[in-house]
N, C-alpha and C. Protein backbone atom coordinates (compact mmCIF):
# COMPACT_ATOMS: atom_id res chain seq x y z
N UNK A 1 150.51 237.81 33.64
CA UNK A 1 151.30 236.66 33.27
C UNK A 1 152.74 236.96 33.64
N UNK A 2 153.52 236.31 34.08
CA UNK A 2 154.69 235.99 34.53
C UNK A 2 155.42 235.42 33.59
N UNK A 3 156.68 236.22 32.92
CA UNK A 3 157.20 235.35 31.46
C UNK A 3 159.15 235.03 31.83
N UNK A 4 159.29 233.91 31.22
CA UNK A 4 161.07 234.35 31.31
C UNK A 4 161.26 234.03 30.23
N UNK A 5 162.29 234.06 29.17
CA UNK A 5 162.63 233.67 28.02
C UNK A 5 164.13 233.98 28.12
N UNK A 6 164.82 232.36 27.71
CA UNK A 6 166.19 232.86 27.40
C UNK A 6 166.63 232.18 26.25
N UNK A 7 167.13 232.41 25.48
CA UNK A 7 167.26 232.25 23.78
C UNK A 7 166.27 231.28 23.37
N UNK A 8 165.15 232.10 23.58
CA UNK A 8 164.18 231.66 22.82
C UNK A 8 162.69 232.65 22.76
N UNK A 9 161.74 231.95 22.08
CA UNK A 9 160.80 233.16 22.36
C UNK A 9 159.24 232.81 23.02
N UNK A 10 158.64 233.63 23.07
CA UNK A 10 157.28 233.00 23.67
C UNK A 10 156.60 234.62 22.96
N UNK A 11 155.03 233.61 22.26
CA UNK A 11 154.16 234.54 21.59
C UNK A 11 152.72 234.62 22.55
N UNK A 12 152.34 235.58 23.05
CA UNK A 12 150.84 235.45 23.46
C UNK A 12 149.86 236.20 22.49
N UNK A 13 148.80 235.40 22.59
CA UNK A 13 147.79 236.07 22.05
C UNK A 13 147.16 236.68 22.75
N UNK A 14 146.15 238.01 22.56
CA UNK A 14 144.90 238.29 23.46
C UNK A 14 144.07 238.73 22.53
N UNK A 15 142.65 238.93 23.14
CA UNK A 15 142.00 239.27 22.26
C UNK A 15 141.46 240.72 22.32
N UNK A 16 140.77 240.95 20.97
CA UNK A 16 141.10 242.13 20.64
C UNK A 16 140.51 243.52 21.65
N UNK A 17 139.29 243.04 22.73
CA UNK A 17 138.97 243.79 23.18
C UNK A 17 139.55 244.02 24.75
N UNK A 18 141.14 243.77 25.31
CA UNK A 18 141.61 243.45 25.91
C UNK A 18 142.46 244.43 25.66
N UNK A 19 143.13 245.26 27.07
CA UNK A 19 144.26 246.31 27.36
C UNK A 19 145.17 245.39 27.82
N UNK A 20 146.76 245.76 27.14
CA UNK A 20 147.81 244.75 27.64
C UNK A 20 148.66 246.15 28.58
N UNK A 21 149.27 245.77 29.37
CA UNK A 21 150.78 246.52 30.16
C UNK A 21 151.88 246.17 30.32
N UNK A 22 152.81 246.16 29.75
CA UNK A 22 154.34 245.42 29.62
C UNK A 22 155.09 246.18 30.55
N UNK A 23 155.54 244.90 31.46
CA UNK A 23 156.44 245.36 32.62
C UNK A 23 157.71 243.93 32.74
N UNK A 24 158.35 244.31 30.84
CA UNK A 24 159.33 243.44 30.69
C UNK A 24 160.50 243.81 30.71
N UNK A 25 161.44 243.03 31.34
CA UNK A 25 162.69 243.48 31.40
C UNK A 25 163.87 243.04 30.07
N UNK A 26 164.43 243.34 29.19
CA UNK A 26 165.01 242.71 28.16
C UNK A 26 166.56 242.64 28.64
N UNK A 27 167.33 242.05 28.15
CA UNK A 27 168.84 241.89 28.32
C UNK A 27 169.28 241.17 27.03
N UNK A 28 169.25 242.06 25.61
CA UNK A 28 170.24 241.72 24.62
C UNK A 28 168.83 240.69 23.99
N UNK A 29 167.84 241.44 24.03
CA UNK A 29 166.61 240.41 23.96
C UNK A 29 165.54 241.83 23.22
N UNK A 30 164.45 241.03 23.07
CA UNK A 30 162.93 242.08 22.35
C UNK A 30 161.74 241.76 23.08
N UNK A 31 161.15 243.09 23.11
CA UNK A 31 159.94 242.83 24.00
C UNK A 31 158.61 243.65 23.00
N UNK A 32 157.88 242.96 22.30
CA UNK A 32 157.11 243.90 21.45
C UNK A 32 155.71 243.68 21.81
N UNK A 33 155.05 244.60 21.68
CA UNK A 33 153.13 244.45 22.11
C UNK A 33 152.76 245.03 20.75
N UNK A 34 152.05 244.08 19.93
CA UNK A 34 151.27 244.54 18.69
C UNK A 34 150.11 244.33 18.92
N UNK A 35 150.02 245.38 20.05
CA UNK A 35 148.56 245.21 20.57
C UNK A 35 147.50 246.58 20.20
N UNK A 36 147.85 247.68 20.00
CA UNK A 36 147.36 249.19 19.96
C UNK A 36 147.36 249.43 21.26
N UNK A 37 146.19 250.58 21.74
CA UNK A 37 145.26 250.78 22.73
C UNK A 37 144.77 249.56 23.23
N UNK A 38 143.85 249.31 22.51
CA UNK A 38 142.78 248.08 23.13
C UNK A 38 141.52 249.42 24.62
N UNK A 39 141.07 248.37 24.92
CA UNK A 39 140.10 249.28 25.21
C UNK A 39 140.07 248.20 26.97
N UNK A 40 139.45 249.28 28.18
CA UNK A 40 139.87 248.53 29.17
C UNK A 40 138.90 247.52 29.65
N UNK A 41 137.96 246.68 28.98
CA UNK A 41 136.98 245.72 29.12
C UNK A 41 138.28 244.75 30.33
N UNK A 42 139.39 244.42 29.68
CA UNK A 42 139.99 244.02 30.44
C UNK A 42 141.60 243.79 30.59
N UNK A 43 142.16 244.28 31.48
CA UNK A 43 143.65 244.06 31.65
C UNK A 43 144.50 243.05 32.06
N UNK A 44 145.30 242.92 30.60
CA UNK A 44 146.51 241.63 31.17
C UNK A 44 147.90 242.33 31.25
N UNK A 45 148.55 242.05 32.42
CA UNK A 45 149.69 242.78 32.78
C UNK A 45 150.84 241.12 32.52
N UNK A 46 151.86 242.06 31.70
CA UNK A 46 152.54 240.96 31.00
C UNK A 46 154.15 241.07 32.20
N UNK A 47 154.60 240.57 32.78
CA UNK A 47 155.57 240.90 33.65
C UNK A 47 156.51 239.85 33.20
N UNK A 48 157.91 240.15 33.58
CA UNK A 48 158.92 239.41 33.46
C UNK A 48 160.56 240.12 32.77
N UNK A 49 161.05 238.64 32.43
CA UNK A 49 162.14 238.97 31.55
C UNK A 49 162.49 238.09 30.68
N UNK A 50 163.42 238.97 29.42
CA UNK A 50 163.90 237.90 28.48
C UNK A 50 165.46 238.22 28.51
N UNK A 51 166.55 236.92 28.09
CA UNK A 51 167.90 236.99 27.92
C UNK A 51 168.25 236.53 26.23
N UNK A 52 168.45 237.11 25.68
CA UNK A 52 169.14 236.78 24.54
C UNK A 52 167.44 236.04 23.31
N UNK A 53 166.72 236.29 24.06
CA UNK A 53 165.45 235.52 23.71
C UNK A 53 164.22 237.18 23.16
N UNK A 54 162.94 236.72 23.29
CA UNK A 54 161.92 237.25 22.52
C UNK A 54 160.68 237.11 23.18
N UNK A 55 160.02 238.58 23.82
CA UNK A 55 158.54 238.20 23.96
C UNK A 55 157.36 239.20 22.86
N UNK A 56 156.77 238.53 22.77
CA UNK A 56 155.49 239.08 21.85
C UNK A 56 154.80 239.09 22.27
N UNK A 57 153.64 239.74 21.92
CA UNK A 57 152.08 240.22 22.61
C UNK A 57 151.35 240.34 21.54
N UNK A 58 150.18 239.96 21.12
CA UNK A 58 149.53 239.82 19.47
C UNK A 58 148.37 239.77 19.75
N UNK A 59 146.84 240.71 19.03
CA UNK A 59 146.04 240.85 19.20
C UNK A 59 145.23 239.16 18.14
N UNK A 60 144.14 238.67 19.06
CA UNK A 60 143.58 237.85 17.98
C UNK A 60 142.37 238.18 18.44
N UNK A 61 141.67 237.61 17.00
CA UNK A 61 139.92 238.20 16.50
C UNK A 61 139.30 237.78 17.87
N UNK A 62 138.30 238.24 18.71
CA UNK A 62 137.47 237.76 19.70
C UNK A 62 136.70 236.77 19.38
């Protein structure tokens, strides 16, 4: 996924049996994965940037 955020935020979900990789760039901004491990059934590579804004990454039930 391809993200930009500028004062603001964007939440993704994935699910739980899913490996995430954050390749976010922040500037005065948050980039959090409350993801664990996860296991590699399958990979979502989270790319981008945020300005003054917020990205999240959040595991949900399968």
């Amino acid at each position: 996924i391809d993200t930009f955020a500028m004062w603001g935020g964007i939440e993704i979900y994935v699910p739980e049996n899913w490996e995430v990789v954050g390749e976010v760039v922040p500037f005065m901004a948050g980039f959090e994965m409350k993801t664990g491990a996860g296991t590699p059934e399958r990979r979502l590579i989270v790319r981008g940037a945020t300005v003054m804004g917020g990205i999240e990454v959040k595991r949900r039930a399968a």
